[in-house]
N, C-alpha and C. Protein backbone atom coordinates (compact mmCIF):
# COMPACT_ATOMS: atom_id res chain seq x y z
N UNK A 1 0.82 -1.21 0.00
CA UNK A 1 0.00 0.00 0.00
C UNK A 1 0.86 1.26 0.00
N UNK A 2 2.07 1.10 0.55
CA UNK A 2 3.04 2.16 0.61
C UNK A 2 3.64 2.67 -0.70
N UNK A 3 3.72 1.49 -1.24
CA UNK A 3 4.41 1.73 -2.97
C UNK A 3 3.12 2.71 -3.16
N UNK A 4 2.31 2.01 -3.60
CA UNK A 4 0.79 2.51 -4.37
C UNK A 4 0.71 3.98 -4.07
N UNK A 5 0.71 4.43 -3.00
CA UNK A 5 0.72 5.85 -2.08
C UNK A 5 1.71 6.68 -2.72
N UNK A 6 2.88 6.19 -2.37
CA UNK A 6 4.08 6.86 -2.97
C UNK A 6 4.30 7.11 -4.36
N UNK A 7 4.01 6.05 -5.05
CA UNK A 7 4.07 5.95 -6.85
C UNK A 7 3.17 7.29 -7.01
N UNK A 8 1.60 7.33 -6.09
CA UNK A 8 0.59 8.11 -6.64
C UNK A 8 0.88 9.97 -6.20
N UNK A 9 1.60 9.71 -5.61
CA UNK A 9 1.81 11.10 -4.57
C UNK A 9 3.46 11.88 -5.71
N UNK A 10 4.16 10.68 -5.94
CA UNK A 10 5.18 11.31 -6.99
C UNK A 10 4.21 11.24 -8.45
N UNK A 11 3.74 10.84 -8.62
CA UNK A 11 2.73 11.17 -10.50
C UNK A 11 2.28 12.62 -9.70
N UNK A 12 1.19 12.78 -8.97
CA UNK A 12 0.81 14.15 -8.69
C UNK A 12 1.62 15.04 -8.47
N UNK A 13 3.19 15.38 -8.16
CA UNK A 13 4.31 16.26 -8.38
C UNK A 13 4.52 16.08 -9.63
N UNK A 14 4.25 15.35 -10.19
CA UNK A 14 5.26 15.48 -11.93
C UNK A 14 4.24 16.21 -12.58
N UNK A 15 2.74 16.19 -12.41
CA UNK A 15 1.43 16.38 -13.12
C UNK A 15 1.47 17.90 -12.71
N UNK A 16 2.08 18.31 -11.15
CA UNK A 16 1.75 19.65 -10.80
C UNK A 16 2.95 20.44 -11.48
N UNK A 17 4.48 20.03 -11.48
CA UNK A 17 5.48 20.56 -11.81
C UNK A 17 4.94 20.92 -13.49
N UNK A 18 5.00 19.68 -14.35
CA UNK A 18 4.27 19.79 -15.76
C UNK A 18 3.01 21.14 -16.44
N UNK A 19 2.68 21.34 -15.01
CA UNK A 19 1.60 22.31 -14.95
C UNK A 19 1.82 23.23 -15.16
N UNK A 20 2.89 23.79 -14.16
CA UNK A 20 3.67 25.04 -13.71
C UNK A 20 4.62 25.28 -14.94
N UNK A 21 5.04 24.06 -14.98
CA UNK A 21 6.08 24.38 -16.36
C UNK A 21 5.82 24.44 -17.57
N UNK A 22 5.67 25.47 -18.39
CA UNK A 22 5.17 25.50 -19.60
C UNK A 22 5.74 26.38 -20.44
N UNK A 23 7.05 26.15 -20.36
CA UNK A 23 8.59 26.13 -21.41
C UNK A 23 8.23 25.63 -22.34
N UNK A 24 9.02 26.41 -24.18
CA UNK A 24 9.32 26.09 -24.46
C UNK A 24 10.42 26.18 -25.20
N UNK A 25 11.31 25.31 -25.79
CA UNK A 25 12.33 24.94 -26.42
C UNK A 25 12.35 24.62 -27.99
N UNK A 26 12.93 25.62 -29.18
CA UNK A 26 13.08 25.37 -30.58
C UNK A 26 14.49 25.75 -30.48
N UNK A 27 15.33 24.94 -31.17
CA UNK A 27 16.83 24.89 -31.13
C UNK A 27 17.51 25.32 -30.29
N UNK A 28 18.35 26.77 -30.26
CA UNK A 28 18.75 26.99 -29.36
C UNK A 28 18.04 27.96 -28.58
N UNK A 29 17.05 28.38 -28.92
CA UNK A 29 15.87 29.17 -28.22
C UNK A 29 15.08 28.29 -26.83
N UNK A 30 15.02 29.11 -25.93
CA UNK A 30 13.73 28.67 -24.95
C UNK A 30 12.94 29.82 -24.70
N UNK A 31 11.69 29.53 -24.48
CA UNK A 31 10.69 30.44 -24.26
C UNK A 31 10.03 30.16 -22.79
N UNK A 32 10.54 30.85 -22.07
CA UNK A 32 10.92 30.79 -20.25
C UNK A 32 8.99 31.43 -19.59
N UNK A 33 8.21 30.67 -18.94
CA UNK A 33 7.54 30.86 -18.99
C UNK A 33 6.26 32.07 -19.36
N UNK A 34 5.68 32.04 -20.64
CA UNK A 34 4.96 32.97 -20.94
C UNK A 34 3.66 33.38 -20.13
N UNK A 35 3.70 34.66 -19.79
CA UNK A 35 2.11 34.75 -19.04
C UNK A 35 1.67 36.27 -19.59
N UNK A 36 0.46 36.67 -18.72
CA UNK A 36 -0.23 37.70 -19.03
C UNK A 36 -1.05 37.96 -17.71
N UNK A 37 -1.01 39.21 -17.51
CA UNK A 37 -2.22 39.43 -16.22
C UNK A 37 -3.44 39.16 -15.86
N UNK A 38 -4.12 39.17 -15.21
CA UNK A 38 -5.22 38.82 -15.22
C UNK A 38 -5.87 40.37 -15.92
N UNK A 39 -7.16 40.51 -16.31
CA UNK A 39 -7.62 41.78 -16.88
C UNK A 39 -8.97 41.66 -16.16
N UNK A 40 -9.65 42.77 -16.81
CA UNK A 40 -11.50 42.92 -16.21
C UNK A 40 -12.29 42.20 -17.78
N UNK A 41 -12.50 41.73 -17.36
CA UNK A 41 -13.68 40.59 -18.31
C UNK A 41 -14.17 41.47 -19.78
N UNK A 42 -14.16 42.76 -19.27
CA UNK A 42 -15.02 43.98 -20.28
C UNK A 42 -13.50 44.76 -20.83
N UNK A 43 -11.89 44.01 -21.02
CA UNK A 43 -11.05 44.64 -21.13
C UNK A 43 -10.88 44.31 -22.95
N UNK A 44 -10.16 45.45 -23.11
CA UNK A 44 -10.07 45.12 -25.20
C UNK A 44 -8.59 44.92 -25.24
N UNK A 45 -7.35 45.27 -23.77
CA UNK A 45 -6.26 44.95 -24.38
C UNK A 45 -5.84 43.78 -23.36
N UNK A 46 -4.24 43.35 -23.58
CA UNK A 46 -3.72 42.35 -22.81
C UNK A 46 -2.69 42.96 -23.41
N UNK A 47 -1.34 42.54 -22.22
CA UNK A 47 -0.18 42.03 -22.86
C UNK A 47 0.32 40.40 -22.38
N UNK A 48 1.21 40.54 -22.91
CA UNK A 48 2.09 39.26 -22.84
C UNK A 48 3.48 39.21 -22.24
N UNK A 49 4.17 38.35 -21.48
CA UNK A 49 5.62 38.69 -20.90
C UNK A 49 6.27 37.33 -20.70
N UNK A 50 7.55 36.92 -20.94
CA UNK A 50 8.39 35.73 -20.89
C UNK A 50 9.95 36.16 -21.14
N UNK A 51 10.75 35.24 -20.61
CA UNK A 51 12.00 35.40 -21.30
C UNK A 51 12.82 34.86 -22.21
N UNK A 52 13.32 34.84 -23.53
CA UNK A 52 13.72 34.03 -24.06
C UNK A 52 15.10 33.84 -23.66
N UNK A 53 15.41 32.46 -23.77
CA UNK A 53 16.97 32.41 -23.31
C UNK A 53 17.69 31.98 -24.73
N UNK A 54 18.59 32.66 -25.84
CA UNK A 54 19.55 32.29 -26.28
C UNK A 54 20.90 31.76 -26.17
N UNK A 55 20.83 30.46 -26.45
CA UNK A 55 22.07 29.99 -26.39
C UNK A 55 23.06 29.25 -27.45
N UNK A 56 22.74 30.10 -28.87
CA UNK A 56 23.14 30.23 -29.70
C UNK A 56 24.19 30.55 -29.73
N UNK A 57 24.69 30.79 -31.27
CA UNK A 57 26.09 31.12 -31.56
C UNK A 57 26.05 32.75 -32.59
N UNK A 58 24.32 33.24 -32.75
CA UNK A 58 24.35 34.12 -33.58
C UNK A 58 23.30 34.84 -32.88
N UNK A 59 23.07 36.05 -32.94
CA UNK A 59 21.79 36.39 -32.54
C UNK A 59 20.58 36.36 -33.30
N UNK A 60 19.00 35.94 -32.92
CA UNK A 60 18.17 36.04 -33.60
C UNK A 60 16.99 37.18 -33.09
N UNK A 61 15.94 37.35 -33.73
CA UNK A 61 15.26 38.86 -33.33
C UNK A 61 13.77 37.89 -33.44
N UNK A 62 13.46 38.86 -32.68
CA UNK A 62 11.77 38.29 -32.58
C UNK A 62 10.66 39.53 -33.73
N UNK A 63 10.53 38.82 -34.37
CA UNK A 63 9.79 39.82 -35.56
C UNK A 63 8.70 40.27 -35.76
N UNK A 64 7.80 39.57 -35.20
CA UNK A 64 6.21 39.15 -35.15
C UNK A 64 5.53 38.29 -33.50
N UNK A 65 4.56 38.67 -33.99
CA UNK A 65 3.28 37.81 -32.66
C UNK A 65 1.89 37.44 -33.13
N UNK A 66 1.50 36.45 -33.04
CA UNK A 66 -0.11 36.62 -33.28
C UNK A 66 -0.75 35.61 -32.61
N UNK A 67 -2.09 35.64 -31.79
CA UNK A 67 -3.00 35.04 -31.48
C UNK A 67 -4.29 35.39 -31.68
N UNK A 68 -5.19 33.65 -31.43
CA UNK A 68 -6.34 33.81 -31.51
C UNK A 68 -7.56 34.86 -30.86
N UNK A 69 -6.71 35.24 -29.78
CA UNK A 69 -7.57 36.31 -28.76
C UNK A 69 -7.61 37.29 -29.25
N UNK A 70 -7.08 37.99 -29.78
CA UNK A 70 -6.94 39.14 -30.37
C UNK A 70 -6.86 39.57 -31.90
N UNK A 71 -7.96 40.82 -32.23
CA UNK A 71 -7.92 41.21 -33.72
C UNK A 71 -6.52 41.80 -34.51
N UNK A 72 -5.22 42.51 -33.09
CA UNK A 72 -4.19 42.54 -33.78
C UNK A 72 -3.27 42.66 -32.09
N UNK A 73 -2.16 42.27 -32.94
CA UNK A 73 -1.42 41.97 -32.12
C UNK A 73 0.11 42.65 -32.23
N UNK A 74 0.65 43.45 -31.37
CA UNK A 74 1.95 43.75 -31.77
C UNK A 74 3.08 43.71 -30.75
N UNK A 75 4.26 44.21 -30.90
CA UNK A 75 5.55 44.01 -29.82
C UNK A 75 5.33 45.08 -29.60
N UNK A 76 5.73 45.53 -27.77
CA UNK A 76 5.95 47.14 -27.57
C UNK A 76 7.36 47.47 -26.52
N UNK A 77 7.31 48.24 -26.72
CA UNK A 77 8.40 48.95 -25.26
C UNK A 77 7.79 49.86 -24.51
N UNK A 78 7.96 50.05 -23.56
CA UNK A 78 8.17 51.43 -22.57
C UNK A 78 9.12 52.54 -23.04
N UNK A 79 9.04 53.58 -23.57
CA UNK A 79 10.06 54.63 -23.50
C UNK A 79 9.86 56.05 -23.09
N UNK A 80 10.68 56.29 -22.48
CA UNK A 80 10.99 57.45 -22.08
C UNK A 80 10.76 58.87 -22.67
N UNK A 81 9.91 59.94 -22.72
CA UNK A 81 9.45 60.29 -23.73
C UNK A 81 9.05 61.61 -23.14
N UNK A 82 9.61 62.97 -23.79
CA UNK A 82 9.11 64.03 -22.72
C UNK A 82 8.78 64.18 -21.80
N UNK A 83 9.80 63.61 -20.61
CA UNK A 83 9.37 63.58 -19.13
C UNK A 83 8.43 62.17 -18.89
N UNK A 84 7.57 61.54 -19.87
CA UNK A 84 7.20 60.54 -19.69
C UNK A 84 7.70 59.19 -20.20
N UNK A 85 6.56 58.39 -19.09
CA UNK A 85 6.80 56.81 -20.21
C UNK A 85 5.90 57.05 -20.68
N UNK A 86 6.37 56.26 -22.01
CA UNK A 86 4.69 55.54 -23.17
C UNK A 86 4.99 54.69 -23.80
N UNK A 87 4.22 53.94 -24.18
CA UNK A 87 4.21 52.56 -24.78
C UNK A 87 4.02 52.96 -26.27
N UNK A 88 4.90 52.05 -26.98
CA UNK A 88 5.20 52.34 -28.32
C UNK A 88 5.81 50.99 -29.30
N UNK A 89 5.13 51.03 -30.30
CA UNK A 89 5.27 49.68 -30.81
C UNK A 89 6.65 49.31 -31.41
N UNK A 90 6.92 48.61 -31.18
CA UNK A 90 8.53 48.42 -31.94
C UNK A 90 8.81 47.09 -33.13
N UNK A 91 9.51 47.67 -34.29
CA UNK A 91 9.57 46.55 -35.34
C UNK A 91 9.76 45.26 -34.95
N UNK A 92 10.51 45.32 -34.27
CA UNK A 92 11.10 44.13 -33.82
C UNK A 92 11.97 43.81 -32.48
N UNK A 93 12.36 42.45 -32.08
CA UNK A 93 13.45 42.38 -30.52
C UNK A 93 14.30 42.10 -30.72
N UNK A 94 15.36 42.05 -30.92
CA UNK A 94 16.79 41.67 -30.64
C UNK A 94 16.77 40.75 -29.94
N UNK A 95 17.60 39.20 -29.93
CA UNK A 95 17.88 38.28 -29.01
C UNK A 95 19.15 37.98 -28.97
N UNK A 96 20.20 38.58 -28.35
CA UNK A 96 21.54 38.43 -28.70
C UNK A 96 21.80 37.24 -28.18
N UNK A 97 22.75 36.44 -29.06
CA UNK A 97 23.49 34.91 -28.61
C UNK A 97 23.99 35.07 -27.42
N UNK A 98 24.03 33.55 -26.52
CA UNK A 98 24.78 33.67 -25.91
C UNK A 98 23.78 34.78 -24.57
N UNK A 99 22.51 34.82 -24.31
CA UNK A 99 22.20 36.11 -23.62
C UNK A 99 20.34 35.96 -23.50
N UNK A 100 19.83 36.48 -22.61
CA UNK A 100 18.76 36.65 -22.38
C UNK A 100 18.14 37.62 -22.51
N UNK A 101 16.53 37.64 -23.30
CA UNK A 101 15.84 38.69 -23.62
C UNK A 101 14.47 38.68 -22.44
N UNK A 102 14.38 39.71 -21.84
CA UNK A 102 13.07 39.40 -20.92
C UNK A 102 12.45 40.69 -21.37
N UNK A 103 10.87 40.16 -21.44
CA UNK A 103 10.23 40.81 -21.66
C UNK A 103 9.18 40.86 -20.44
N UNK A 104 8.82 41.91 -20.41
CA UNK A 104 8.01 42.25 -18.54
C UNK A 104 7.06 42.99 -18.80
N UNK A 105 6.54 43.97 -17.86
CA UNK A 105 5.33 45.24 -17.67
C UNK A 105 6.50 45.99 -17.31
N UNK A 106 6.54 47.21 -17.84
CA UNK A 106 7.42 48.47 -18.04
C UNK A 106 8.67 48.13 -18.98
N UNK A 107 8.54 47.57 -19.31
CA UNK A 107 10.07 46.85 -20.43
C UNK A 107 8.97 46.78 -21.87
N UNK A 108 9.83 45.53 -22.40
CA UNK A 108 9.54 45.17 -23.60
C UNK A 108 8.16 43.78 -23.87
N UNK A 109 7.55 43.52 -24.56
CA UNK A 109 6.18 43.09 -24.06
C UNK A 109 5.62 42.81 -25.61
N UNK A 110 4.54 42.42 -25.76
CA UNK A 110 3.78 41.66 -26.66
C UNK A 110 2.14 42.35 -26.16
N UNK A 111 1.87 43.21 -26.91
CA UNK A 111 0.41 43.76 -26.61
C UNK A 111 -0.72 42.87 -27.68
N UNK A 112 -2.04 42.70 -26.92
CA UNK A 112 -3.19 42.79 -27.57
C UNK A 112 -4.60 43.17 -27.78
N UNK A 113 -4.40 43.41 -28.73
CA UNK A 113 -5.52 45.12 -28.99
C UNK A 113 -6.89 44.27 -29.39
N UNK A 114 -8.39 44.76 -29.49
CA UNK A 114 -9.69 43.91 -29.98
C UNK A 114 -9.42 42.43 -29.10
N UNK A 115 -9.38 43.09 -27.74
CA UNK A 115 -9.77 41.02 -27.63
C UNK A 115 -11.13 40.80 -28.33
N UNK A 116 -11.01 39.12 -28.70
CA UNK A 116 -12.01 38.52 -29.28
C UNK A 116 -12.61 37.79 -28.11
N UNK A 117 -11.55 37.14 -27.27
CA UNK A 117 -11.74 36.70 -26.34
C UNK A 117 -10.84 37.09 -24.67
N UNK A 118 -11.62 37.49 -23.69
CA UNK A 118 -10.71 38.00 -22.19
C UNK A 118 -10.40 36.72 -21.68
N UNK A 119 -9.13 36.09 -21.64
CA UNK A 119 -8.75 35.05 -20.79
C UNK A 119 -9.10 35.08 -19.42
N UNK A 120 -9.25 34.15 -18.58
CA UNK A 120 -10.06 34.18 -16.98
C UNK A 120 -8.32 34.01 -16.03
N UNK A 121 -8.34 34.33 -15.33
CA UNK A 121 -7.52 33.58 -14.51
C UNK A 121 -6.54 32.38 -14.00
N UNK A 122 -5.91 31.89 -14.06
CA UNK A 122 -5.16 30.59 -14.57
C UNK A 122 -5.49 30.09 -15.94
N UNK A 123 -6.29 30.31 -16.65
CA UNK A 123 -6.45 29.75 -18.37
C UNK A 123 -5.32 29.64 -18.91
N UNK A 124 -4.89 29.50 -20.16
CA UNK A 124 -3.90 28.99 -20.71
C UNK A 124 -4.62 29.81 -22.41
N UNK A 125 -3.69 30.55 -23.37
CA UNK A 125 -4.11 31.01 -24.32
C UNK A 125 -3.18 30.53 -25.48
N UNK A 126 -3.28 30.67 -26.79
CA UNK A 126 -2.22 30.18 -27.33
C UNK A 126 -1.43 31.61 -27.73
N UNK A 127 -0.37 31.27 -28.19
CA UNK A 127 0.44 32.51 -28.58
C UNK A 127 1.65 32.68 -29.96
N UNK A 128 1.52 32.83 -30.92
CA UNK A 128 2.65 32.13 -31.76
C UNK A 128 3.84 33.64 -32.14
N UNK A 129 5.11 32.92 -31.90
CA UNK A 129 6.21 33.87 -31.93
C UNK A 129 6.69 33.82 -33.09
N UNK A 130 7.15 34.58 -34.04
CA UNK A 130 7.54 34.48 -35.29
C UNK A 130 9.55 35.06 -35.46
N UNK A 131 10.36 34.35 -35.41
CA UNK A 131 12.03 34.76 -35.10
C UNK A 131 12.77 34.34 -36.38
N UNK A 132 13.43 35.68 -36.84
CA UNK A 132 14.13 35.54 -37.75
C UNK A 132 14.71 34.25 -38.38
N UNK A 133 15.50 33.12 -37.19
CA UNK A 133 16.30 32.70 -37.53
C UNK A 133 15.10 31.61 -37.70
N UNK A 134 14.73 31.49 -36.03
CA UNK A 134 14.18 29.71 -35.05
C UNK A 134 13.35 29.90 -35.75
N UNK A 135 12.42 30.90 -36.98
CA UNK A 135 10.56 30.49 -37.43
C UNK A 135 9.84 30.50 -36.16
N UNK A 136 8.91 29.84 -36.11
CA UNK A 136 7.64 29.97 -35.79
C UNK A 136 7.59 29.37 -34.91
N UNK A 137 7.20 29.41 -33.24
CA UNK A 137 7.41 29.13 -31.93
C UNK A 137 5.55 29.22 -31.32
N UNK A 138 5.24 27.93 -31.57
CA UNK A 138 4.16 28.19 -30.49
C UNK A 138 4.47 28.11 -28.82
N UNK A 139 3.26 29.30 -28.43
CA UNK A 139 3.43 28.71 -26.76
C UNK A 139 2.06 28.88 -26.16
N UNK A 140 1.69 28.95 -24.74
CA UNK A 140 0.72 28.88 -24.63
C UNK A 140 1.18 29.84 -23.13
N UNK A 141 0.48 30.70 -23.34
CA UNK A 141 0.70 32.03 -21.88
C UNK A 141 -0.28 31.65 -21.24
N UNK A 142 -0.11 31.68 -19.47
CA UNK A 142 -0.59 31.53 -18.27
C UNK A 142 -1.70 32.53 -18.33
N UNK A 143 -2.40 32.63 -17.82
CA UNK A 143 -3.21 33.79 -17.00
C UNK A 143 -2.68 33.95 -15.53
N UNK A 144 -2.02 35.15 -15.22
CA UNK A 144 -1.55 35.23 -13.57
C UNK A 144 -2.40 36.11 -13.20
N UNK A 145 -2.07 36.13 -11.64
CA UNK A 145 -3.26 37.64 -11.06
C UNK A 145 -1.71 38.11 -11.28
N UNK A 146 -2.48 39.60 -10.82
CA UNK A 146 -1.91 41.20 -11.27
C UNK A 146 -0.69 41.63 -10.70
N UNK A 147 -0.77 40.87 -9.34
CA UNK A 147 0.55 41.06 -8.59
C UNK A 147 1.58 39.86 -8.53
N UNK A 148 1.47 39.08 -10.00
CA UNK A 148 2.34 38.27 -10.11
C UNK A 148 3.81 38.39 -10.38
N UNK A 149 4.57 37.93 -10.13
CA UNK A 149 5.98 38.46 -10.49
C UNK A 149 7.24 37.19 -11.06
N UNK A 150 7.34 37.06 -11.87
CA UNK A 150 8.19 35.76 -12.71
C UNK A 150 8.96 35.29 -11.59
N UNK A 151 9.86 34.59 -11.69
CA UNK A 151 11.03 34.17 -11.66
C UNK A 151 12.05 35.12 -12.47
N UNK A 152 11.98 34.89 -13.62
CA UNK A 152 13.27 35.98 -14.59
C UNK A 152 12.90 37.54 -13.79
N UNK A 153 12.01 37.93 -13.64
CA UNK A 153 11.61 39.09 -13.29
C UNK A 153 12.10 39.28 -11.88
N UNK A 154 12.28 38.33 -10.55
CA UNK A 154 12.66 38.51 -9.80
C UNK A 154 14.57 38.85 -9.73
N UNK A 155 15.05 37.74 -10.63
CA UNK A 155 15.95 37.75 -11.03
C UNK A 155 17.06 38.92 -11.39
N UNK A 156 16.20 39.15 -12.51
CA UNK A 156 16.57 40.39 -13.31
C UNK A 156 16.54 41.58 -12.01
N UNK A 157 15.46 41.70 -11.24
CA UNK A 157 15.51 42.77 -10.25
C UNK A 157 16.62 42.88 -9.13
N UNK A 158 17.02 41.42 -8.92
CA UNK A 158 18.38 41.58 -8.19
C UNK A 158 19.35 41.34 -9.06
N UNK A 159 19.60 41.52 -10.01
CA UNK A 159 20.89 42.04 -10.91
C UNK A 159 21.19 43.19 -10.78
N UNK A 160 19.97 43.87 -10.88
CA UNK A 160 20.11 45.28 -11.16
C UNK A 160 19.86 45.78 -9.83
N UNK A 161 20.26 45.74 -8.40
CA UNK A 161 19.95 45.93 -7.45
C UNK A 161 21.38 45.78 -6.93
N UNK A 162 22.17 44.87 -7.55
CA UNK A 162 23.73 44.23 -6.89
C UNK A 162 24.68 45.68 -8.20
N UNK A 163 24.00 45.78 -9.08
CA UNK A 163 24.82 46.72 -10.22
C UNK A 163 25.22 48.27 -9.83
């Protein structure tokens, strides 16, 4: 009965870890967990946030975005802008070899404009990345609440805290 218990209690860690983890990997690209905030049900935008990790030998750029939730979809930044920030769409991302690209809320990001559909809370959406080199990267972004905060994002905040 102890096996049985134990066998069943390690499947339910692999089923919960599997859950949580929802990486993915095209060559030397990984796409470090993708999510999005939670929004108000009656909302028309979203963004999107993950980190890609290159561990290439060249750099590749992220060119494009598109999903089903949304009538259009584009990349943005935060910039600095007469005393303000504003959000502003940008051609494209840079992913230098060898190096990590994170994309966050006040950084660099994946907006979407006309939802068709408001994702709920833990849901799962699809998302497809389009990169110079790697092509075409599906993933599937989390729904987090609002005061969620990555891993890379924690990360990144004590880099730049020790700098």
């Amino acid at each position: 009965m102890n096996i049985i218990r134990t066998t069943l209690l390690g499947s339910l860690f692999a089923v919960a870890a599997f859950a949580q983890a929802h990486d993915v990997q095209l060559g030397d690209l990984t796409i470090d967990h993708p999510w999005s905030k939670q929004v108000p049900p009656t909302s028309q935008v979203a963004a999107a946030f993950f980190m890609i990790d290159n561990q290439g030998m060249k750099e590749d750029v992220l060119l494009r975005a598109s999903s089903p939730i949304a009538g259009k979809t584009e990349l943005h930044a935060h910039i600095h802008e007469d005393g303000m920030m504003k959000m502003r769409e940008v051609e494209s991302i840079p992913v230098p070899a060898h190096d990590t690209t994170l994309l966050k809320p006040g950084g660099l990001h994946v907006m979407f404009f006309e939802l068709e559909t408001v994702p709920t809370l833990g849901e799962m959406f699809p998302l497809t990345l389009y990169f110079k080199y790697a092509g075409k990267v599906n993933v599937e972004v989390k729904v987090e609440p609002a005061t969620f905060v990555s891993e890379a994002m924690k990360n990144d905040a004590e880099e730049h805290a020790i700098k």
